[in-house]
PDB file of N, CA and C in Angstrom:
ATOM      1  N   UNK A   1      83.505 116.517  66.099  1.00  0.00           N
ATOM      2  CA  UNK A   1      84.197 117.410  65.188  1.00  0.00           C
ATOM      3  C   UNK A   1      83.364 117.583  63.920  1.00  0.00           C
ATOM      4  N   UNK A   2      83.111 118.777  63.584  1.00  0.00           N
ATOM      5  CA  UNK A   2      82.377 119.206  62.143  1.00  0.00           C
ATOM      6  C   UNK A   2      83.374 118.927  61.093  1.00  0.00           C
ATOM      7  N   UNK A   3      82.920 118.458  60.283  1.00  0.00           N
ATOM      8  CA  UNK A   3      83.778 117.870  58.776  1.00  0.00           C
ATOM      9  C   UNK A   3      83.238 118.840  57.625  1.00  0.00           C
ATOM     10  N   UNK A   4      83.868 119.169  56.731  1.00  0.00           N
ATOM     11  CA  UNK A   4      82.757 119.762  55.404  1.00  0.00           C
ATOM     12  C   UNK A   4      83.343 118.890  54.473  1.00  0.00           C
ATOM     13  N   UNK A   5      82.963 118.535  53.396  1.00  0.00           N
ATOM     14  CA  UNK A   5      83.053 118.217  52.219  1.00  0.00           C
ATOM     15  C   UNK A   5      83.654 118.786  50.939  1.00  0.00           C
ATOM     16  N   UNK A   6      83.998 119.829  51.016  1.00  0.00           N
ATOM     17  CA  UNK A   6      84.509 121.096  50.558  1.00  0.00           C
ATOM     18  C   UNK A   6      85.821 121.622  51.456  1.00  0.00           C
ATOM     19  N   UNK A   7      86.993 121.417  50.525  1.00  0.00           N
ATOM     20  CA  UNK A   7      88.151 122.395  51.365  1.00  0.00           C
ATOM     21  C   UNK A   7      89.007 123.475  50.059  1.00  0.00           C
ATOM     22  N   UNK A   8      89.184 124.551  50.656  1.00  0.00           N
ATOM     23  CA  UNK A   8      90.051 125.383  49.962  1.00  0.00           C
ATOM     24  C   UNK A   8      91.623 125.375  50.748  1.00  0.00           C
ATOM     25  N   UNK A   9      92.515 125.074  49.916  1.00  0.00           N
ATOM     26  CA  UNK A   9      93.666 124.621  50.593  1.00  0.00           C
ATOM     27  C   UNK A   9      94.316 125.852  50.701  1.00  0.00           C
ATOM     28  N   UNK A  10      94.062 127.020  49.585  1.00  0.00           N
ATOM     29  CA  UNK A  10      95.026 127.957  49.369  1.00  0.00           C
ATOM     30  C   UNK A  10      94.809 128.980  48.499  1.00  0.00           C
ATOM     31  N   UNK A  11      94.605 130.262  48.794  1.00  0.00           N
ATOM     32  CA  UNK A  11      93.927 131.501  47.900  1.00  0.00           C
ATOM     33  C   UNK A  11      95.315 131.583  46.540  1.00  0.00           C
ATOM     34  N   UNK A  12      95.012 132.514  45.896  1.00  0.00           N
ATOM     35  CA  UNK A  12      96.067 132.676  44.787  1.00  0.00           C
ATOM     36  C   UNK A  12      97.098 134.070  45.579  1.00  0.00           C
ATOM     37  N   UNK A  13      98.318 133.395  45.683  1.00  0.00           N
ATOM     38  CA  UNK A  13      98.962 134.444  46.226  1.00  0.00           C
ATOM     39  C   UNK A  13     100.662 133.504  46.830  1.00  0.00           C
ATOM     40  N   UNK A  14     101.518 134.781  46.750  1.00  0.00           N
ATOM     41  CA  UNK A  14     102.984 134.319  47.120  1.00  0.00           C
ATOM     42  C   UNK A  14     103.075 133.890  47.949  1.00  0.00           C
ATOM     43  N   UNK A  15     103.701 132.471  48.049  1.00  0.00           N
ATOM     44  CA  UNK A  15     104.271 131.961  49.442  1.00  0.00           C
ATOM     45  C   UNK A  15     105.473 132.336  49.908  1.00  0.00           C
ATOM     46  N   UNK A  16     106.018 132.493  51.000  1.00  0.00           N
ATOM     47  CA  UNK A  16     107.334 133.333  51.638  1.00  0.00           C
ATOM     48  C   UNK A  16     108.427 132.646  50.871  1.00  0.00           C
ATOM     49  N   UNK A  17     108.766 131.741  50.475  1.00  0.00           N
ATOM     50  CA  UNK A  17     109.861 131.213  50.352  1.00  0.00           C
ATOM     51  C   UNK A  17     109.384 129.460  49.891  1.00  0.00           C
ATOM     52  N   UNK A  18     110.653 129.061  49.512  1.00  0.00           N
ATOM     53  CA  UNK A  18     110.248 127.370  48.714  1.00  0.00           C
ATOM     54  C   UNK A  18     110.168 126.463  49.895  1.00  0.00           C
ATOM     55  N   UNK A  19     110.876 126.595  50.755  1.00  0.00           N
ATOM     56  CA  UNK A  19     110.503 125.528  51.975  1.00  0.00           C
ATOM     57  C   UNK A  19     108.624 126.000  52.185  1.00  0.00           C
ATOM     58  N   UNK A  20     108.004 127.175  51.907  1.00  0.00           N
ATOM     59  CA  UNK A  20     106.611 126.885  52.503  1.00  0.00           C
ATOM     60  C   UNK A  20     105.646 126.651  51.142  1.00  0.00           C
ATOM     61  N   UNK A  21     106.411 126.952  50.061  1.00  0.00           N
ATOM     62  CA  UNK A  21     105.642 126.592  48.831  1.00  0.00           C
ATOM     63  C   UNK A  21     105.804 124.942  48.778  1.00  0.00           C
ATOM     64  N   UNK A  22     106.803 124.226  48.740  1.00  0.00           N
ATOM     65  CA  UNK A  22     106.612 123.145  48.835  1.00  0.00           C
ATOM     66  C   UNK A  22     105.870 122.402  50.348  1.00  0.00           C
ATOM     67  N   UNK A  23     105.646 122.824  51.192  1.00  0.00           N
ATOM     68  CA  UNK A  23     104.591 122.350  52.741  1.00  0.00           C
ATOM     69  C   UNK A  23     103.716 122.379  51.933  1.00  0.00           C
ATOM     70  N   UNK A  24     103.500 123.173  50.791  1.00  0.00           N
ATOM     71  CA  UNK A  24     101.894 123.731  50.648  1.00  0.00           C
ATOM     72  C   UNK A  24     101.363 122.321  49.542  1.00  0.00           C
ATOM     73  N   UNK A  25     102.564 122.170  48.345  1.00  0.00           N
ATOM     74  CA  UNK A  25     102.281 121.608  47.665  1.00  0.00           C
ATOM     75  C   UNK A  25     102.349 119.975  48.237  1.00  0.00           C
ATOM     76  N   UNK A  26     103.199 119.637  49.051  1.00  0.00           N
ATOM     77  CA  UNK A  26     103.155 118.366  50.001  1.00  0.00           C
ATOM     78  C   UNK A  26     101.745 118.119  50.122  1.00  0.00           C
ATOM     79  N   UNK A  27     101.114 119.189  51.095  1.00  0.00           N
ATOM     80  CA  UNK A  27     100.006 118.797  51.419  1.00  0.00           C
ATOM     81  C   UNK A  27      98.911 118.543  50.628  1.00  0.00           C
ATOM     82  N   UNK A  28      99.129 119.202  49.296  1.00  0.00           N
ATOM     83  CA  UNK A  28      98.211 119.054  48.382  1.00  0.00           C
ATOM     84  C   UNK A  28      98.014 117.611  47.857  1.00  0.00           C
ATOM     85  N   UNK A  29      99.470 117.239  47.555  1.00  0.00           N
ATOM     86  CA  UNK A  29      99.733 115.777  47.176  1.00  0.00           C
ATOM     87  C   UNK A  29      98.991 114.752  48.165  1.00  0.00           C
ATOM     88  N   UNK A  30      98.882 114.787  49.391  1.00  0.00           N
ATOM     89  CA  UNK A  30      98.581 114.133  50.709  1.00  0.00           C
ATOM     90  C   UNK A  30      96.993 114.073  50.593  1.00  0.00           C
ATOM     91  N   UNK A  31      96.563 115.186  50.511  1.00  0.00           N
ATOM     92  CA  UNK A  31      94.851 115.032  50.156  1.00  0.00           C
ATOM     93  C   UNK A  31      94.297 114.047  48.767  1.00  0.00           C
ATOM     94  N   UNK A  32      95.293 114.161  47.638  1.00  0.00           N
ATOM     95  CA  UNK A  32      95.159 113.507  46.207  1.00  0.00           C
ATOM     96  C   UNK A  32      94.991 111.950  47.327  1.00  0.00           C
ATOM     97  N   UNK A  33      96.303 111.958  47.852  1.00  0.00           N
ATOM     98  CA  UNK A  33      96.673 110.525  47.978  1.00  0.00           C
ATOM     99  C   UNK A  33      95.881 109.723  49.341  1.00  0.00           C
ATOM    100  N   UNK A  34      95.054 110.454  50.075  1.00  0.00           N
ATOM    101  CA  UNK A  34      94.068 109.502  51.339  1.00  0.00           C
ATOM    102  C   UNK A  34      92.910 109.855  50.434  1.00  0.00           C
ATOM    103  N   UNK A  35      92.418 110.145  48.848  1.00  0.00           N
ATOM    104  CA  UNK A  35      91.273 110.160  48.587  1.00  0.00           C
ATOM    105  C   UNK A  35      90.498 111.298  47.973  1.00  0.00           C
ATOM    106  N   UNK A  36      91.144 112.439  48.744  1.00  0.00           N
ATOM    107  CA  UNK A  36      90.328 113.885  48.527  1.00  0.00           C
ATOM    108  C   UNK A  36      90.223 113.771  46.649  1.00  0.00           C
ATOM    109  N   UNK A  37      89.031 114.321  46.196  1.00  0.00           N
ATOM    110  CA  UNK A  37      88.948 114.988  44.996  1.00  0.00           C
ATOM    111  C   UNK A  37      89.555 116.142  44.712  1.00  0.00           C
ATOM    112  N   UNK A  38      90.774 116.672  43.818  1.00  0.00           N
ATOM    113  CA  UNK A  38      90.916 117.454  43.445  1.00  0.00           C
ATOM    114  C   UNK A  38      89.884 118.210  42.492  1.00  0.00           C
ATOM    115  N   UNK A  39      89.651 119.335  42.852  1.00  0.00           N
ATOM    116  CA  UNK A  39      88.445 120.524  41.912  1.00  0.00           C
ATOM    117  C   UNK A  39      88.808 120.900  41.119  1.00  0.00           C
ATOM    118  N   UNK A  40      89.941 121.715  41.574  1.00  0.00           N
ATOM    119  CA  UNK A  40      90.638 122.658  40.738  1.00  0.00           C
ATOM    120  C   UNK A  40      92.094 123.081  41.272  1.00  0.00           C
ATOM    121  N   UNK A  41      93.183 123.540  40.344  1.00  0.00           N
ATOM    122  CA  UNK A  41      94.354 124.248  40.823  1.00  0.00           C
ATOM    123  C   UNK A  41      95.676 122.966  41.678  1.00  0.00           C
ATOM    124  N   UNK A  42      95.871 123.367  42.848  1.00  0.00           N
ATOM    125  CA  UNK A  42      97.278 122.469  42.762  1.00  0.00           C
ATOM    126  C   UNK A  42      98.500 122.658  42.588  1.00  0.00           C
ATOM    127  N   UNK A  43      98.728 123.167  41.497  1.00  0.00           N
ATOM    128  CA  UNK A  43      99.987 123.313  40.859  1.00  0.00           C
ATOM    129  C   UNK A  43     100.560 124.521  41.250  1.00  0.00           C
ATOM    130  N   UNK A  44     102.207 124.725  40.952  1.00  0.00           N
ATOM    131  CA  UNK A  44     102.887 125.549  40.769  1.00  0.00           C
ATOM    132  C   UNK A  44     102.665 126.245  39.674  1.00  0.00           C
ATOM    133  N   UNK A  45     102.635 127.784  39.859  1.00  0.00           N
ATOM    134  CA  UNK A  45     102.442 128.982  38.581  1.00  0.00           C
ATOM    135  C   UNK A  45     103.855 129.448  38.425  1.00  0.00           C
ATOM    136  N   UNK A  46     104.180 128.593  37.223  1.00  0.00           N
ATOM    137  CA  UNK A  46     105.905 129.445  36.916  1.00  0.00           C
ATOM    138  C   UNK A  46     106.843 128.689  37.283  1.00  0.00           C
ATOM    139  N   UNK A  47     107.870 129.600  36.925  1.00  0.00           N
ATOM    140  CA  UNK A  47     109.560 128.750  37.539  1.00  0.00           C
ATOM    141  C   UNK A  47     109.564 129.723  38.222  1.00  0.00           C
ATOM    142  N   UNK A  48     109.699 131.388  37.998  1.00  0.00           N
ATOM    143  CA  UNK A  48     110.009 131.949  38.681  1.00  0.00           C
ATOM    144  C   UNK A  48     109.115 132.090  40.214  1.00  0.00           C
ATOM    145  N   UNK A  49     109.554 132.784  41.346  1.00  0.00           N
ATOM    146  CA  UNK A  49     108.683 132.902  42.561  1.00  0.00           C
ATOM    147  C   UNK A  49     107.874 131.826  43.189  1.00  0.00           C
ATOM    148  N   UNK A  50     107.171 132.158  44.144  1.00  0.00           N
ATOM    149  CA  UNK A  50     106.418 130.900  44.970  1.00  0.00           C
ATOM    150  C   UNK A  50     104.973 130.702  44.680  1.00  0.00           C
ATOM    151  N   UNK A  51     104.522 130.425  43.728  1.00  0.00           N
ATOM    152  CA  UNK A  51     103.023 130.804  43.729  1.00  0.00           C
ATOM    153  C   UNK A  51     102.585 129.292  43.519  1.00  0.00           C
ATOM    154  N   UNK A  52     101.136 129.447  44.163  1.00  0.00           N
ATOM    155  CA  UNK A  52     100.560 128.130  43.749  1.00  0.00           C
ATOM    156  C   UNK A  52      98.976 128.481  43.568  1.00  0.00           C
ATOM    157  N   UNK A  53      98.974 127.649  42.738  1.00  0.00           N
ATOM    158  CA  UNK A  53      97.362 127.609  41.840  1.00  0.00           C
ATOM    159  C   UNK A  53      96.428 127.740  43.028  1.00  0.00           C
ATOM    160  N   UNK A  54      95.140 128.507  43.261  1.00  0.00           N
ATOM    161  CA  UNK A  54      94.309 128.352  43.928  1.00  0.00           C
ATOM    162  C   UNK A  54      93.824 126.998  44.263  1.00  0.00           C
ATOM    163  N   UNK A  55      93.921 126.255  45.363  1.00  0.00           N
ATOM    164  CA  UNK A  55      93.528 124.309  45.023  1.00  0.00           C
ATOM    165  C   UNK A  55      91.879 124.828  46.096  1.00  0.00           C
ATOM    166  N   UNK A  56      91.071 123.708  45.586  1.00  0.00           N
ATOM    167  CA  UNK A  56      89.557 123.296  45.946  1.00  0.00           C
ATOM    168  C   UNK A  56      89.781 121.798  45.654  1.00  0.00           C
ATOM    169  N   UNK A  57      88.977 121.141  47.064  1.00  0.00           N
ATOM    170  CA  UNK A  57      89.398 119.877  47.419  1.00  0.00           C
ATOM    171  C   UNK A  57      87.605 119.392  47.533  1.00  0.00           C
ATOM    172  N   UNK A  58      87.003 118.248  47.111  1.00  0.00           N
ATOM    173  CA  UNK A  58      85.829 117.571  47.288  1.00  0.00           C
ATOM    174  C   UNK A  58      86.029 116.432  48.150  1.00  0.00           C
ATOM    175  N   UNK A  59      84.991 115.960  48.625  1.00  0.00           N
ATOM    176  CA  UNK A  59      84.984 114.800  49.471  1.00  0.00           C
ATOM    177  C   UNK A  59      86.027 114.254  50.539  1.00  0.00           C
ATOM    178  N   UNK A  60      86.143 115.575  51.348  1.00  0.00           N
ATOM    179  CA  UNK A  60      86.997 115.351  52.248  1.00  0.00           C
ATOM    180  C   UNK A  60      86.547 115.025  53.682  1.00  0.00           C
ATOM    181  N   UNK A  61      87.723 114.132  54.492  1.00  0.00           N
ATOM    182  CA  UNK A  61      87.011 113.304  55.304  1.00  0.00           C
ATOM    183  C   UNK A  61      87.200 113.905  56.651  1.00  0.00           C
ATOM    184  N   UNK A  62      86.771 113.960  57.649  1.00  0.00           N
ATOM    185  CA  UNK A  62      87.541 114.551  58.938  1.00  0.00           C
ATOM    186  C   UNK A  62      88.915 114.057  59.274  1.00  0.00           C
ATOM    187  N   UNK A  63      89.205 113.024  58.968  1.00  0.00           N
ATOM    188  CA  UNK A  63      90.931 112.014  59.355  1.00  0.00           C
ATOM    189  C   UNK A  63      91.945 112.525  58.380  1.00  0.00           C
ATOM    190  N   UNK A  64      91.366 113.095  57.251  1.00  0.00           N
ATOM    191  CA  UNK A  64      92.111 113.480  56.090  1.00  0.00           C
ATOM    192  C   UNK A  64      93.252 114.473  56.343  1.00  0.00           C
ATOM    193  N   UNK A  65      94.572 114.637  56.360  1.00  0.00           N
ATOM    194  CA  UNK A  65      95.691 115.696  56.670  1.00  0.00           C
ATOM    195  C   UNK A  65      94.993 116.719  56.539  1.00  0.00           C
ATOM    196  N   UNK A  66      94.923 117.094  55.000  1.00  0.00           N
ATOM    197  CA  UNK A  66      94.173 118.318  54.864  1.00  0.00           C
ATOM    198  C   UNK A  66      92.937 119.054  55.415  1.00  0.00           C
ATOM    199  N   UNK A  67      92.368 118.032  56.207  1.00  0.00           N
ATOM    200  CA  UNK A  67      91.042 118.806  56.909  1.00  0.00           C
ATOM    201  C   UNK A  67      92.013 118.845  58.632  1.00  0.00           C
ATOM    202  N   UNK A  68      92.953 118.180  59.240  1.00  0.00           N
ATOM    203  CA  UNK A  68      93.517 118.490  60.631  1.00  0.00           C
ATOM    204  C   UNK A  68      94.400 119.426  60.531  1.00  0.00           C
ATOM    205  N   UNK A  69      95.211 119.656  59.521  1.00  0.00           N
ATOM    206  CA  UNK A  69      96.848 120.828  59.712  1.00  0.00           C
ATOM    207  C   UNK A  69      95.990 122.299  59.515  1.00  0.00           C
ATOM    208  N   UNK A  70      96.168 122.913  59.573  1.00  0.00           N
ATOM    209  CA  UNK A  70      96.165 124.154  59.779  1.00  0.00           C
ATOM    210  C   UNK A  70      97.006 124.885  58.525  1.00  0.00           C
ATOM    211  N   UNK A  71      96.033 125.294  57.329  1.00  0.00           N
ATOM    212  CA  UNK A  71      97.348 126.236  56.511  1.00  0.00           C
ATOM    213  C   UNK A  71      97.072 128.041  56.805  1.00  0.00           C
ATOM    214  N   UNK A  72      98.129 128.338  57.050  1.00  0.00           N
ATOM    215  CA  UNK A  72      98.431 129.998  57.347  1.00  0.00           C
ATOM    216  C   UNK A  72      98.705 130.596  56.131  1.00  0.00           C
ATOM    217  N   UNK A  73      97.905 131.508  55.623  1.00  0.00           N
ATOM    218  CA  UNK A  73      98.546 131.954  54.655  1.00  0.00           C
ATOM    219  C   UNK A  73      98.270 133.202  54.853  1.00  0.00           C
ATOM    220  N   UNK A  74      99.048 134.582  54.286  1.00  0.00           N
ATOM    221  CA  UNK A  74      98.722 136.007  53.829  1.00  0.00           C
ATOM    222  C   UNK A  74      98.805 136.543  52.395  1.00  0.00           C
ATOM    223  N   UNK A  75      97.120 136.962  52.040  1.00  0.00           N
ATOM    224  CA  UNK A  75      96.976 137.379  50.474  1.00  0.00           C
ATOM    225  C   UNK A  75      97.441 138.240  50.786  1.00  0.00           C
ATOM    226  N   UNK A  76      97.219 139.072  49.473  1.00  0.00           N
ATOM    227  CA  UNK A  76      97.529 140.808  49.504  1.00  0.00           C
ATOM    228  C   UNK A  76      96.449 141.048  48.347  1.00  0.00           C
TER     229      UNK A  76
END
């Protein structure tokens, strides 16, 4: 399995609803917590709507959640 070192978890753009804004932000937490470097972003933008900060992840491992799940997303 190819690994990179570099992950983008999530472009800047609305998530459908809070059950997938929070999957998103779960997973973000999950990479912090087996190790990954946070780069940049992460966070929730606002109270209102679903948005989340563009996240960039360093030193990520192949075993790491965030390099096996699969995130789906649609910009606009």
């Amino acid at each position: 399995m190819q690994c990179t070192h570099w992950l983008v978890v999530n472009c800047l753009c609305c998530q459908i609803d809070d059950v997938q804004m929070d999957n998103i932000l779960e997973l973000i937490e999950s990479g912090k917590s087996q190790g990954a470097k946070l780069m940049c972003g992460g966070k929730r933008i606002g109270h209102t709507g679903y948005f989340v900060q563009p996240t960039v992840f360093a030193d990520v491992k192949c075993n790491m959640r965030i390099a096996r799940e699969e995130v789906r997303l649609i910009c606009y």
